[in-house]
PDB file of N, CA and C in Angstrom:
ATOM      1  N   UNK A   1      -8.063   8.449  29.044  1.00  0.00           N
ATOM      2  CA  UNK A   1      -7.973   7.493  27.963  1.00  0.00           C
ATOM      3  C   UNK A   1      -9.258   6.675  27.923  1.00  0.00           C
ATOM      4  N   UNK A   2      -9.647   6.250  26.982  1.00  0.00           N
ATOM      5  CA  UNK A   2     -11.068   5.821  26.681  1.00  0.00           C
ATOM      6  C   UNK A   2     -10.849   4.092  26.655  1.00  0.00           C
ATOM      7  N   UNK A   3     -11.480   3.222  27.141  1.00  0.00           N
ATOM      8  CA  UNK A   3     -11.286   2.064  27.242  1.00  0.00           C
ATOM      9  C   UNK A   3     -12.341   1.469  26.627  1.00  0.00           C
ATOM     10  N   UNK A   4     -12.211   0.567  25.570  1.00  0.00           N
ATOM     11  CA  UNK A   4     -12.821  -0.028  24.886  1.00  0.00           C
ATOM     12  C   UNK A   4     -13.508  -1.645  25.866  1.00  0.00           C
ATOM     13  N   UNK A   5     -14.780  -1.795  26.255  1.00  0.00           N
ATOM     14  CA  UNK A   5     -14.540  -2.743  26.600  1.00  0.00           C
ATOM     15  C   UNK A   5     -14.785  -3.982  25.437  1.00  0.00           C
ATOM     16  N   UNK A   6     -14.115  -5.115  25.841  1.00  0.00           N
ATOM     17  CA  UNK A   6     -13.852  -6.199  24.732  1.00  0.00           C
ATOM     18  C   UNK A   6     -12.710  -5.831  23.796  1.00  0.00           C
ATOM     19  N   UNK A   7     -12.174  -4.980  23.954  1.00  0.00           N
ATOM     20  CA  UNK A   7     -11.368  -4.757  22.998  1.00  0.00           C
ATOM     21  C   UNK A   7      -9.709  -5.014  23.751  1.00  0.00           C
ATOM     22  N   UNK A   8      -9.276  -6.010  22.605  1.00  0.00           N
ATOM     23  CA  UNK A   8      -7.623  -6.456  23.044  1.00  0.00           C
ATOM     24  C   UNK A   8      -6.805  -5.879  21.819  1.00  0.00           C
ATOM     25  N   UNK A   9      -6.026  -5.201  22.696  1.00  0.00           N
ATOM     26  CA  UNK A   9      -4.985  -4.241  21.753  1.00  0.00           C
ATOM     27  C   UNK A   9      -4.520  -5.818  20.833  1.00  0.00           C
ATOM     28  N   UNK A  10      -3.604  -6.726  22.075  1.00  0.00           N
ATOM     29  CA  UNK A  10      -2.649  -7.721  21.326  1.00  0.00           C
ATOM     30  C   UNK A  10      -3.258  -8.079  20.674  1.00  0.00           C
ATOM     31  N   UNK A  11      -4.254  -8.933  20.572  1.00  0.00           N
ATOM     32  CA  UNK A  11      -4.501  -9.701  19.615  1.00  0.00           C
ATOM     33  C   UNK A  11      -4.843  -8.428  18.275  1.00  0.00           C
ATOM     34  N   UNK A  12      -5.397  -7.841  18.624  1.00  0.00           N
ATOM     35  CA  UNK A  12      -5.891  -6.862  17.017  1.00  0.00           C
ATOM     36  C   UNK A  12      -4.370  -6.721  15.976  1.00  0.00           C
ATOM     37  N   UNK A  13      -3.142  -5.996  17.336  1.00  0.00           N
ATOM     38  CA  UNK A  13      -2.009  -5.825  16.129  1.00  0.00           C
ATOM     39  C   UNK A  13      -1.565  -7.631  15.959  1.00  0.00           C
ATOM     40  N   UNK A  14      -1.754  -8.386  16.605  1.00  0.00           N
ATOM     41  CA  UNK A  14      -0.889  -9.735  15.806  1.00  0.00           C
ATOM     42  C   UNK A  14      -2.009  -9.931  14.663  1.00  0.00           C
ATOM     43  N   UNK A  15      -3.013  -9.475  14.618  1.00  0.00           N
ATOM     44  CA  UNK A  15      -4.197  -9.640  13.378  1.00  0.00           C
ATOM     45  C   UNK A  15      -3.676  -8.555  11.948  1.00  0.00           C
ATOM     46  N   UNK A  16      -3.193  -7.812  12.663  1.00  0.00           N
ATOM     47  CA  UNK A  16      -2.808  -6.504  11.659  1.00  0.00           C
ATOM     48  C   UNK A  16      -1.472  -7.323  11.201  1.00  0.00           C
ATOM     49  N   UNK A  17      -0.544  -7.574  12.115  1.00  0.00           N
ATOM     50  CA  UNK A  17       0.671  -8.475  11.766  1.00  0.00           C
ATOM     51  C   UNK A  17       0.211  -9.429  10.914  1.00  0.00           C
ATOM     52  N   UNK A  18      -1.011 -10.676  10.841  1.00  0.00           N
ATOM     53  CA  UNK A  18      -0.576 -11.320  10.019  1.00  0.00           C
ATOM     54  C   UNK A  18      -0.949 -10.833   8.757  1.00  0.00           C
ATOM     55  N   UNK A  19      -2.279 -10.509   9.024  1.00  0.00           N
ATOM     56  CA  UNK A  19      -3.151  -9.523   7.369  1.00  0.00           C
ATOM     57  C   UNK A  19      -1.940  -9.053   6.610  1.00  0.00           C
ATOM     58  N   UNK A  20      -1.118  -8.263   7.419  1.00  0.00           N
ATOM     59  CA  UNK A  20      -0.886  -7.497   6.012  1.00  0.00           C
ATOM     60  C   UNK A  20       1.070  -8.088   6.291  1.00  0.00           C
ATOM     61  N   UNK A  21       1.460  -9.491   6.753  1.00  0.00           N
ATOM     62  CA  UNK A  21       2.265  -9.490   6.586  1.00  0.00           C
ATOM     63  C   UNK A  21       3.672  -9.071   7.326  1.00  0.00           C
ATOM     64  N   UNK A  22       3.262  -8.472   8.461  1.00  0.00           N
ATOM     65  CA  UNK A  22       4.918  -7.315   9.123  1.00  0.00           C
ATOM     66  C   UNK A  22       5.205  -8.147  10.207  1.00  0.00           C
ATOM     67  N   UNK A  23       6.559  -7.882   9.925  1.00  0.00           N
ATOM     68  CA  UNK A  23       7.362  -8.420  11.059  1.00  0.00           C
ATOM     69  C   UNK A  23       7.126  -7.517  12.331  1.00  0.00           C
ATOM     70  N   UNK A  24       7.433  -8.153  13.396  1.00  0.00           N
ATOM     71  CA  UNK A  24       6.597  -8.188  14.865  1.00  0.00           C
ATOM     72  C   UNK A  24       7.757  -6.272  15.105  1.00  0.00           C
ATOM     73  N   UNK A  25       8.951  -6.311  14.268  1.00  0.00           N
ATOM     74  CA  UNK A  25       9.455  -5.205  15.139  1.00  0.00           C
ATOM     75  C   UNK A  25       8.758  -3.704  14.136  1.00  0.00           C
ATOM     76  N   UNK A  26       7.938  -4.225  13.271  1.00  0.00           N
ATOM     77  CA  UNK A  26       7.025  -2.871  12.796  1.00  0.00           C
ATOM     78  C   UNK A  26       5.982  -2.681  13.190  1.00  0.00           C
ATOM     79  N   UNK A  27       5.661  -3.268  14.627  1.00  0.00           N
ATOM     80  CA  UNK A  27       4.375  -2.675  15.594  1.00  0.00           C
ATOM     81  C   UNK A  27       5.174  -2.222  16.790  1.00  0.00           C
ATOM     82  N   UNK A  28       4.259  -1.397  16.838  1.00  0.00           N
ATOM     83  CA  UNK A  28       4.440  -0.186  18.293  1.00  0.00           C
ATOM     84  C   UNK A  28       4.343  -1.341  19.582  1.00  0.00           C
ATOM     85  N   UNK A  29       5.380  -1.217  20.536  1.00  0.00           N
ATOM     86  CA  UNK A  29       4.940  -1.605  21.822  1.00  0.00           C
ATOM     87  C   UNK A  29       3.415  -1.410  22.241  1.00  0.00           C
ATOM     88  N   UNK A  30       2.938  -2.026  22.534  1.00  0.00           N
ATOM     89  CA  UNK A  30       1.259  -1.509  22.995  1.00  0.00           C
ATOM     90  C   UNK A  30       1.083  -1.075  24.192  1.00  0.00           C
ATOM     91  N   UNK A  31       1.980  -1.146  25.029  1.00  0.00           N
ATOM     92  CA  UNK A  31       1.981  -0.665  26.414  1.00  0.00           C
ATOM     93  C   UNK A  31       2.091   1.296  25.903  1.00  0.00           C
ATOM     94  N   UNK A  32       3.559   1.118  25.365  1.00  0.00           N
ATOM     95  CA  UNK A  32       3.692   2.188  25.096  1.00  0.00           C
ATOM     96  C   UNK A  32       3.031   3.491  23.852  1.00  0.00           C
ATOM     97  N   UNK A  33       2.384   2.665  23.006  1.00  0.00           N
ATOM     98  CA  UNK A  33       1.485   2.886  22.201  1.00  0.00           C
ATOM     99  C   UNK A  33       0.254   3.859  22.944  1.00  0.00           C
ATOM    100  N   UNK A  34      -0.297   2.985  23.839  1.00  0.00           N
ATOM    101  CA  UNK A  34      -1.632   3.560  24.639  1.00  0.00           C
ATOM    102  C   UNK A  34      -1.140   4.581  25.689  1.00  0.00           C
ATOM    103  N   UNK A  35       0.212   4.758  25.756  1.00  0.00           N
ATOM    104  CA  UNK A  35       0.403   5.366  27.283  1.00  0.00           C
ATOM    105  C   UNK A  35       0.591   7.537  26.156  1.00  0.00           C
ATOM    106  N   UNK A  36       0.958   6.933  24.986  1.00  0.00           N
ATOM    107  CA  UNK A  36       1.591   8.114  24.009  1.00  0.00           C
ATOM    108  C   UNK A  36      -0.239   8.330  24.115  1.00  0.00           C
ATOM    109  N   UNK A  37      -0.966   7.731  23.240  1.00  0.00           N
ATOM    110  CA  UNK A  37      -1.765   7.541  22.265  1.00  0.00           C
ATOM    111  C   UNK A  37      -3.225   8.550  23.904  1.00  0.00           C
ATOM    112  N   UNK A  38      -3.234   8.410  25.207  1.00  0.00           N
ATOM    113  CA  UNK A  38      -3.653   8.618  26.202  1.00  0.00           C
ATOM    114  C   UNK A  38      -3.465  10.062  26.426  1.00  0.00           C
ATOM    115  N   UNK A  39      -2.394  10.667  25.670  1.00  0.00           N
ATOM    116  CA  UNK A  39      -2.364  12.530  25.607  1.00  0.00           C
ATOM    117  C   UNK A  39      -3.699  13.110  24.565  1.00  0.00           C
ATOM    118  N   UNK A  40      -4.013  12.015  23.804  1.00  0.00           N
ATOM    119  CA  UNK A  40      -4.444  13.197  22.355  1.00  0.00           C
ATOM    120  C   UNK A  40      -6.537  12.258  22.754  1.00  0.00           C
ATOM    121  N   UNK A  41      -6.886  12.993  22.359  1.00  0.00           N
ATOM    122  CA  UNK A  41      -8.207  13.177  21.800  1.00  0.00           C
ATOM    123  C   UNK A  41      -8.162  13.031  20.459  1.00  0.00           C
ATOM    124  N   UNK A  42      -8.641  11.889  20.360  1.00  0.00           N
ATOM    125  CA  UNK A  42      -8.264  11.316  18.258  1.00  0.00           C
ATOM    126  C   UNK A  42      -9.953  11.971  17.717  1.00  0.00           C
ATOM    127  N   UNK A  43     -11.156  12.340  18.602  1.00  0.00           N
ATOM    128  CA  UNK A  43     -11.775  13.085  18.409  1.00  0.00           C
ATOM    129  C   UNK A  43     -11.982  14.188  18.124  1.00  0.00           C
ATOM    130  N   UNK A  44     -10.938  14.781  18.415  1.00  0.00           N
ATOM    131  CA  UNK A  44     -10.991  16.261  17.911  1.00  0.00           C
ATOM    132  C   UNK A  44      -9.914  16.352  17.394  1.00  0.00           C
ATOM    133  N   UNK A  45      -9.381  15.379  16.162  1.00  0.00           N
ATOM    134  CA  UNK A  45      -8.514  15.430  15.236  1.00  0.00           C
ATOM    135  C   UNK A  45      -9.125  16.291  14.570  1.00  0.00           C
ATOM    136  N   UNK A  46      -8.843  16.681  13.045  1.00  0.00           N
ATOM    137  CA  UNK A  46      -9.538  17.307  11.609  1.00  0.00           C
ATOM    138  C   UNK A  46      -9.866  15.836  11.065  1.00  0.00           C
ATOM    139  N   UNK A  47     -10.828  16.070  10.517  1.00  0.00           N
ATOM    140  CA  UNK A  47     -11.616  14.856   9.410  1.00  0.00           C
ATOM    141  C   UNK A  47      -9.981  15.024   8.517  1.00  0.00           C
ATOM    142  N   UNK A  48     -10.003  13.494   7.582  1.00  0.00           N
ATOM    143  CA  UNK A  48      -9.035  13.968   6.842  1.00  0.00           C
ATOM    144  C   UNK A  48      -9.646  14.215   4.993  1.00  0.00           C
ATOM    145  N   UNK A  49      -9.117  15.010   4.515  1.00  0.00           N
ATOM    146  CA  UNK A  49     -10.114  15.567   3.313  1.00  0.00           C
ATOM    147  C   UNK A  49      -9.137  14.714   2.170  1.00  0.00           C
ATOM    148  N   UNK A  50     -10.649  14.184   1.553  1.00  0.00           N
ATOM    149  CA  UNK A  50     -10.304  13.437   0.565  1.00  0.00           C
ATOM    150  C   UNK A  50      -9.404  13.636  -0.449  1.00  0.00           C
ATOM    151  N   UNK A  51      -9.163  14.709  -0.867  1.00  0.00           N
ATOM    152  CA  UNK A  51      -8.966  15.403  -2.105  1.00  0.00           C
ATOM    153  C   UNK A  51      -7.232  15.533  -1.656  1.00  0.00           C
ATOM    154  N   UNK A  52      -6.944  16.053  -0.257  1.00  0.00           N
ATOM    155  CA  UNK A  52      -5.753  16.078   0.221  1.00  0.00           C
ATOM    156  C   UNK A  52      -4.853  14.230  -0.089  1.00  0.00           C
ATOM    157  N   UNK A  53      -5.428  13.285   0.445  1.00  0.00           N
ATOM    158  CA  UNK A  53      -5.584  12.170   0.232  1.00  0.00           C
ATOM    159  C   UNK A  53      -4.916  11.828  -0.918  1.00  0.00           C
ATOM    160  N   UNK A  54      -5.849  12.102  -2.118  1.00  0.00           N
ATOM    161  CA  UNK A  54      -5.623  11.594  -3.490  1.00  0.00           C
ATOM    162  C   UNK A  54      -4.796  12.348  -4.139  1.00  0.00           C
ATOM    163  N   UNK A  55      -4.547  13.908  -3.571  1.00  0.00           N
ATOM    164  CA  UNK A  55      -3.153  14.145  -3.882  1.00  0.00           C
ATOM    165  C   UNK A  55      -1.678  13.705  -3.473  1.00  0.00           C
ATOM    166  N   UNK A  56      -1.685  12.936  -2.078  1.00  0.00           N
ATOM    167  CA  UNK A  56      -0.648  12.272  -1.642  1.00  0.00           C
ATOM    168  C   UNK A  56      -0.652  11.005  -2.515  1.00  0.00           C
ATOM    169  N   UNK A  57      -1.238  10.642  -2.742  1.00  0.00           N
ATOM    170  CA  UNK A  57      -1.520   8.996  -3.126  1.00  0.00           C
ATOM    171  C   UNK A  57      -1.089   9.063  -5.071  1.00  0.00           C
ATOM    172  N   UNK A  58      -1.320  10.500  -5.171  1.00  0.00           N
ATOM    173  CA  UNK A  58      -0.883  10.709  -6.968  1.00  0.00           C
ATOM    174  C   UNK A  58       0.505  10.895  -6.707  1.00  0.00           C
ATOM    175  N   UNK A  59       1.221  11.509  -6.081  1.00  0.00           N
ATOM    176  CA  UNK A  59       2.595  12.567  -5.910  1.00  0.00           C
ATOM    177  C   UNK A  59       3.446  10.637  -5.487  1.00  0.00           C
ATOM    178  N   UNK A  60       3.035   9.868  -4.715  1.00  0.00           N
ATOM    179  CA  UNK A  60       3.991   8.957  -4.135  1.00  0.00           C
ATOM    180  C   UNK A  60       3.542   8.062  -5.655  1.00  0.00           C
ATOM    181  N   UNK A  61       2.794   7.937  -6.652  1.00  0.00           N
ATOM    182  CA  UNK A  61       2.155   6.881  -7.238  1.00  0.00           C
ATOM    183  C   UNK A  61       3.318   7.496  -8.873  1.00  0.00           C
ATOM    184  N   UNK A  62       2.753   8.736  -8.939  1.00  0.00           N
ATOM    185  CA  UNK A  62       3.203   9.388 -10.396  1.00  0.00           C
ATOM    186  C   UNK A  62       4.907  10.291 -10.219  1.00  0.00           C
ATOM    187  N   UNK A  63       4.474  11.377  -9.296  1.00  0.00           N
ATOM    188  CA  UNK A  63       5.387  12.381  -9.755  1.00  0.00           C
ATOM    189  C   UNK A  63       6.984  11.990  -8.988  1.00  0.00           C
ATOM    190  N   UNK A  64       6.482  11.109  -8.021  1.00  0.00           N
ATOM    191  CA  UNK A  64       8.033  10.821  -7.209  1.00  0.00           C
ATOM    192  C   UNK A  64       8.950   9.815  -8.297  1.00  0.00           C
ATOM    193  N   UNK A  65       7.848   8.704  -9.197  1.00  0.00           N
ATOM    194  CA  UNK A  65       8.520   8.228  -9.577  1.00  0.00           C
ATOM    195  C   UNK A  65       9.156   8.650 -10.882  1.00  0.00           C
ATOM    196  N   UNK A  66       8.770   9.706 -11.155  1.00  0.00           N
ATOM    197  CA  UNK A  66       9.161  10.715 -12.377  1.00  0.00           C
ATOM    198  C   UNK A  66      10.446  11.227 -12.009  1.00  0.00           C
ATOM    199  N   UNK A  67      10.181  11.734 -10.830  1.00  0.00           N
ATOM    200  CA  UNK A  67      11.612  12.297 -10.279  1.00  0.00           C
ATOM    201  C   UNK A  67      12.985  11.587 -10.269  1.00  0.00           C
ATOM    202  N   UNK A  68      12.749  10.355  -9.698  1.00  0.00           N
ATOM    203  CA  UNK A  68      13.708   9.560  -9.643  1.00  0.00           C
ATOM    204  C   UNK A  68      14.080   8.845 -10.944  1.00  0.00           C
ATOM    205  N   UNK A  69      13.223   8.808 -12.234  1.00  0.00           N
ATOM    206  CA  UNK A  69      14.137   8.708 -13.132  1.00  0.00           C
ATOM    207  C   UNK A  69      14.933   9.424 -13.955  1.00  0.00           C
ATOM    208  N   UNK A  70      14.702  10.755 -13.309  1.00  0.00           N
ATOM    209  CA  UNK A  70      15.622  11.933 -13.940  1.00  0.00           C
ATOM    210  C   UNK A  70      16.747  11.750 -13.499  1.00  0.00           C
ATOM    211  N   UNK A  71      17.106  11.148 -12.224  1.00  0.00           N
ATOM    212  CA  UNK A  71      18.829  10.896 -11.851  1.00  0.00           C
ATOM    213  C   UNK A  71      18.960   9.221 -12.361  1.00  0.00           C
ATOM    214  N   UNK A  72      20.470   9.867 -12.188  1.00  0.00           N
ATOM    215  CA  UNK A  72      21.306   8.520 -12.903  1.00  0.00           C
ATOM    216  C   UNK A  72      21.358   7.601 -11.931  1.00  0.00           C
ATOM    217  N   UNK A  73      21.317   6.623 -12.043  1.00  0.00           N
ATOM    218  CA  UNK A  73      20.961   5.440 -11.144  1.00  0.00           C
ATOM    219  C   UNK A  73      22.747   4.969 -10.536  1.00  0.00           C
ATOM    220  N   UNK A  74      23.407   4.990  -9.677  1.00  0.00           N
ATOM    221  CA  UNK A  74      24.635   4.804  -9.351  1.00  0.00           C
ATOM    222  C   UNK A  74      25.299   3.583  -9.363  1.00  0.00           C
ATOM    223  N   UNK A  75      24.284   2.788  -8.957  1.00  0.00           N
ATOM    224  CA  UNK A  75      24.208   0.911  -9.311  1.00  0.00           C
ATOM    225  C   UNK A  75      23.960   0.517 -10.576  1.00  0.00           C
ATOM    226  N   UNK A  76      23.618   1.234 -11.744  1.00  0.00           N
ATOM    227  CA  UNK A  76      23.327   0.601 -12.659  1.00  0.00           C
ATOM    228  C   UNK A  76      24.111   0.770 -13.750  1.00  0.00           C
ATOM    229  N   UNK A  77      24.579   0.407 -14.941  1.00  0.00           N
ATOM    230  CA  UNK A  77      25.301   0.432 -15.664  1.00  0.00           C
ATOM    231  C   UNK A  77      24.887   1.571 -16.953  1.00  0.00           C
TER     232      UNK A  77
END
């Protein structure tokens, strides 16, 4: 596992916690975070390709919500 020096897990996610808002039980334990995160080589992931990207980001933006107004809504009148 690669050790950053200067670098504090806690404080970064309570920074991520407040930025964007999340309650404390939508961060990963950090103990257990680094102990998972200590199997993989995030270096020899795949780059991630843009184009893949902006097709996820169209499909959750456009076509999902297309989908869901084709069914009848069960709560609604």
């Amino acid at each position: 596992m690669r050790v950053y020096i200067g670098f504090d897990s806690n404080s970064f996610l309570k920074q991520v916690q407040k930025d964007y808002r999340l309650p404390p039980g939508d961060l990963p334990d950090v103990q257990r975070f680094k102990e998972v995160l200590s199997n993989y080589s995030i270096d020899r992931f795949q780059k991630l390709k843009p184009k893949l990207i902006q097709a996820v980001d169209d499909m959750l933006a456009f076509d999902i919500p297309e989908l869901l107004r084709k069914f009848r809504n069960p709560y609604g009148q």
